[in-house]
C-alpha atoms as a PDB file:
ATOM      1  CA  UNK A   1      23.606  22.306 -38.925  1.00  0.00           C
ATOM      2  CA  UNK A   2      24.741  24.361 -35.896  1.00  0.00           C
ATOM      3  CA  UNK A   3      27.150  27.617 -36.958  1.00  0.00           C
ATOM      4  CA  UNK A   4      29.376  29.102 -34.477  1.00  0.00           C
ATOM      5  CA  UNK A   5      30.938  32.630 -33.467  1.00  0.00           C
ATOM      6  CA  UNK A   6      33.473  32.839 -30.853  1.00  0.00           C
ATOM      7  CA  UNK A   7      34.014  35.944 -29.270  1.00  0.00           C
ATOM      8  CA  UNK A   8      36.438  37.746 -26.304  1.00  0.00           C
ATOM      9  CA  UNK A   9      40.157  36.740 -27.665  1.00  0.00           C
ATOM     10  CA  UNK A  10      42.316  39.731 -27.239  1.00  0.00           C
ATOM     11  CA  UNK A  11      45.767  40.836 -25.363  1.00  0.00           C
ATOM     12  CA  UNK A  12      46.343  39.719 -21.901  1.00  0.00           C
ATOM     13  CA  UNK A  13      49.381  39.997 -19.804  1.00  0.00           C
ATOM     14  CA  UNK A  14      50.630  37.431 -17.699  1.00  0.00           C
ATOM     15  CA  UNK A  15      48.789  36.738 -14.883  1.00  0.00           C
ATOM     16  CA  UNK A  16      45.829  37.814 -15.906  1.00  0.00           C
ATOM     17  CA  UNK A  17      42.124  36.756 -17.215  1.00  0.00           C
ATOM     18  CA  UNK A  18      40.109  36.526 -20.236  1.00  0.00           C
ATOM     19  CA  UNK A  19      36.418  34.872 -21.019  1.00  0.00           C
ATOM     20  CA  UNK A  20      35.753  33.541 -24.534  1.00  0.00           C
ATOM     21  CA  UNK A  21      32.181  32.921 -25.666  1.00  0.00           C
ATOM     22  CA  UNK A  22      30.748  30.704 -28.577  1.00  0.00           C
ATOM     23  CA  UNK A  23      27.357  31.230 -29.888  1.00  0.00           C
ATOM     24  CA  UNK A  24      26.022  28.482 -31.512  1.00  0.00           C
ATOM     25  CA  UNK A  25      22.839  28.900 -33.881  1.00  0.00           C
ATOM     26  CA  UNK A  26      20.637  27.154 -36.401  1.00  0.00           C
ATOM     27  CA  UNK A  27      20.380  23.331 -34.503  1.00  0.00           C
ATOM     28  CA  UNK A  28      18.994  22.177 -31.096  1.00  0.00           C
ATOM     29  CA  UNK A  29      22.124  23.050 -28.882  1.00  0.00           C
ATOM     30  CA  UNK A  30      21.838  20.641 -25.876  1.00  0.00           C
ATOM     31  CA  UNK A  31      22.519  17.901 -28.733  1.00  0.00           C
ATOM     32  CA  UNK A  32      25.958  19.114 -29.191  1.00  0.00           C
ATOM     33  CA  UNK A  33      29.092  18.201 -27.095  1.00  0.00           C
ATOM     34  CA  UNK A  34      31.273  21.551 -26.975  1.00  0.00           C
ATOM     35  CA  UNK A  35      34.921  22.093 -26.685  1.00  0.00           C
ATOM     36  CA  UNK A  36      37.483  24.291 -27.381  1.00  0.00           C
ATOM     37  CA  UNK A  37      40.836  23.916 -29.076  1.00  0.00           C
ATOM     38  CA  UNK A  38      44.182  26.364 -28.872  1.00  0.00           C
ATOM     39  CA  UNK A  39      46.485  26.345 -31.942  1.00  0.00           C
ATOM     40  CA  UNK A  40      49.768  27.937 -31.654  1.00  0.00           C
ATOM     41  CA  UNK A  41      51.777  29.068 -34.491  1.00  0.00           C
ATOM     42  CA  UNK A  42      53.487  26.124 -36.600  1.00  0.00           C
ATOM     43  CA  UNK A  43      51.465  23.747 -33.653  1.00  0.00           C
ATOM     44  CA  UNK A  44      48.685  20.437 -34.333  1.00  0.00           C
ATOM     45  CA  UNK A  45      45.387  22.019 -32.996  1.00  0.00           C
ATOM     46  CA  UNK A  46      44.727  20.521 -29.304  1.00  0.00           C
ATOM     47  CA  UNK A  47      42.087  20.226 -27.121  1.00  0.00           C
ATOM     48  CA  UNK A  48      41.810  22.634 -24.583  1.00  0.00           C
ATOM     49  CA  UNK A  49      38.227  21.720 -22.752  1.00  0.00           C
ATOM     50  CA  UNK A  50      35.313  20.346 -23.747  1.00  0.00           C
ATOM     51  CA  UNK A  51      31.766  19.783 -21.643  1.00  0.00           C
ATOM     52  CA  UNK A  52      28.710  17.261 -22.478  1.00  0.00           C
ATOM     53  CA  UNK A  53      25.131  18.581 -22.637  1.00  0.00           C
ATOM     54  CA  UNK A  54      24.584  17.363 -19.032  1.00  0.00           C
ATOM     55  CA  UNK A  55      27.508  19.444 -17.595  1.00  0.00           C
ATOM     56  CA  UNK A  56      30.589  17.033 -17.507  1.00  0.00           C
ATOM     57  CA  UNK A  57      34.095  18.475 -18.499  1.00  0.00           C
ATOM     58  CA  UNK A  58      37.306  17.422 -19.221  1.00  0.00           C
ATOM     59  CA  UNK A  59      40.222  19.647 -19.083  1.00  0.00           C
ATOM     60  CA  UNK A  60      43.803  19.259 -20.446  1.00  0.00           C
ATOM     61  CA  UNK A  61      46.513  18.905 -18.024  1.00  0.00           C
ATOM     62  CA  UNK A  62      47.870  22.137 -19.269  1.00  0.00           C
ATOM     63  CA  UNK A  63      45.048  24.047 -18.130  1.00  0.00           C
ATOM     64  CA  UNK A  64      43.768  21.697 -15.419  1.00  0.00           C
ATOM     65  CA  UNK A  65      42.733  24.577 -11.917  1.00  0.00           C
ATOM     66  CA  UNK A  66      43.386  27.594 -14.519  1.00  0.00           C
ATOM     67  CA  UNK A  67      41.085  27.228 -17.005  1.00  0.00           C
ATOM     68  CA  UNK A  68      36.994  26.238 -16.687  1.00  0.00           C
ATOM     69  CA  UNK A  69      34.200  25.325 -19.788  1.00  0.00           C
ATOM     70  CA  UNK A  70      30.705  26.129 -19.261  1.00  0.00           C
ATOM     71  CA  UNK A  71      27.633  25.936 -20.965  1.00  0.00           C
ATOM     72  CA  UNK A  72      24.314  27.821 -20.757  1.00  0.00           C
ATOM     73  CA  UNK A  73      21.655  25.811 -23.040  1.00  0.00           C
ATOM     74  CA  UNK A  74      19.106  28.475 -22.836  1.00  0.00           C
ATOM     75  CA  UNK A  75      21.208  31.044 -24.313  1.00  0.00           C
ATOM     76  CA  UNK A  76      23.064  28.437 -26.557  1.00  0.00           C
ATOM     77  CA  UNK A  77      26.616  29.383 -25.540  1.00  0.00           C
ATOM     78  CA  UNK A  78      29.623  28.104 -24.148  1.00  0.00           C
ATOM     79  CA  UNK A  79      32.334  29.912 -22.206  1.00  0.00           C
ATOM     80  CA  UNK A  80      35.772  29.292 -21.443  1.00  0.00           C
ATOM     81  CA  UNK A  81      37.371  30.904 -18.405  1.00  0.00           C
ATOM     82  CA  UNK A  82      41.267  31.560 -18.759  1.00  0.00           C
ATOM     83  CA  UNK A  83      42.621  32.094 -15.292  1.00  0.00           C
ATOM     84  CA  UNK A  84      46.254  32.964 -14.603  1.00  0.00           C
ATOM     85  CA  UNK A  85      47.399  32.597 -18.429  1.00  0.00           C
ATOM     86  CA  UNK A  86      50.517  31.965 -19.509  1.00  0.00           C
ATOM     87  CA  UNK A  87      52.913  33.042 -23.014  1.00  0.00           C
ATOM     88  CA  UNK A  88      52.191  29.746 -23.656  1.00  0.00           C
ATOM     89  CA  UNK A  89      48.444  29.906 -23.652  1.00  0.00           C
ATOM     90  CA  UNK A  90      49.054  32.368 -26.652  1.00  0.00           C
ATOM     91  CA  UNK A  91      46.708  30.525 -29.531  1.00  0.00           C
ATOM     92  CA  UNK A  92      44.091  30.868 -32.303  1.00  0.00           C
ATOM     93  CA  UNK A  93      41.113  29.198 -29.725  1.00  0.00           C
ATOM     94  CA  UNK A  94      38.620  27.421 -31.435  1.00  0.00           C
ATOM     95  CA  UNK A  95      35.355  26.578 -30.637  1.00  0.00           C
ATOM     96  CA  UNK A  96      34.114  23.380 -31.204  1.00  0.00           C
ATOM     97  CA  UNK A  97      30.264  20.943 -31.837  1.00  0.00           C
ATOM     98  CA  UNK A  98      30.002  17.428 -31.719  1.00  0.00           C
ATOM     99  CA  UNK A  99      26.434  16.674 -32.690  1.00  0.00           C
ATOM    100  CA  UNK A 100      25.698  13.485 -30.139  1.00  0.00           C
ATOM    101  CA  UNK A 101      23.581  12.062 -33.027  1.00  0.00           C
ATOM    102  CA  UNK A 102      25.229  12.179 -36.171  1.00  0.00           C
ATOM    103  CA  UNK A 103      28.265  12.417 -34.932  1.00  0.00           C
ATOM    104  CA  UNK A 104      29.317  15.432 -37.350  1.00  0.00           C
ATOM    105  CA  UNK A 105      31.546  18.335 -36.197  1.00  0.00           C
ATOM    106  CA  UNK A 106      31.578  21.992 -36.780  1.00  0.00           C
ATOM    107  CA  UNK A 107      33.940  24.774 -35.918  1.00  0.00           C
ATOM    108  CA  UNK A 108      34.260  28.097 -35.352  1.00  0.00           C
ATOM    109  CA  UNK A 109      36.398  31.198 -37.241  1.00  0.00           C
ATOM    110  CA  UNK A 110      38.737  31.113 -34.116  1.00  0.00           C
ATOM    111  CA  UNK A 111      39.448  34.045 -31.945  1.00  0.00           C
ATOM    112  CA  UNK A 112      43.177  35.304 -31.296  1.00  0.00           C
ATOM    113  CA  UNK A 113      44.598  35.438 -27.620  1.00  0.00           C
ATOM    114  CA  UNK A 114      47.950  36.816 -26.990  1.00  0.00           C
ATOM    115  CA  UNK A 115      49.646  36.606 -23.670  1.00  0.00           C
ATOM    116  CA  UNK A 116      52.005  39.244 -23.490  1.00  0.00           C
ATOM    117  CA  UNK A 117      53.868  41.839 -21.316  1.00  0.00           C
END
């Protein structure tokens, strides 16, 4: 089963950029859809972005020309560009595997990003 660690949360003002990363280990990664999740305080968990093995992404409308998911099978991580956050981008981010196959799901710890002045 594939683990993950997400990595690059942190405090960002408005306006302004972050990359997260999720390292994925112990399965064949190009098996594995990938997405990532926000969850705001006292909020469901949402889908943020999330990218097939072959490339093809899906954004929500929330983050649609902001925010872009990539995926680099050789190094068996997936990225997520924040562009131009917002307060309301402020989340636990979760990264996300969907094995193609069995059709099982891990997650990630979550990483913490705060947009704030």
């Amino acid at each position: 089963q594939v683990q993950l660690v997400e990595s690059g949360g942190g405090l960002v003002q408005p306006g302004g950029s972050l990359r997260l990363s999720c390292a994925a280990s112990g399965s064949v990664f190009n098996i594995y859809q990938m997405a990532w999740y926000q969850q705001a305080p006292g909020k469901q968990r949402e889908v943020v972005a999330q990218i097939a093995p072959g490339g093809k992404t899906g954004y929500a409308d929330s983050v649609k020309g902001r925010f872009t998911i990539s995926r680099d099978n050789a190094k068996n991580t997936v990225y997520l560009q924040m562009n131009s956050v917002k307060p309301e981008d402020t989340a636990v981010y979760f990264c996300n595997a969907r094995n193609l196959i069995t059709r099982e799901a891990v997650w990630g710890q979550g990483t913490q990003v705060t947009v704030s002045t």
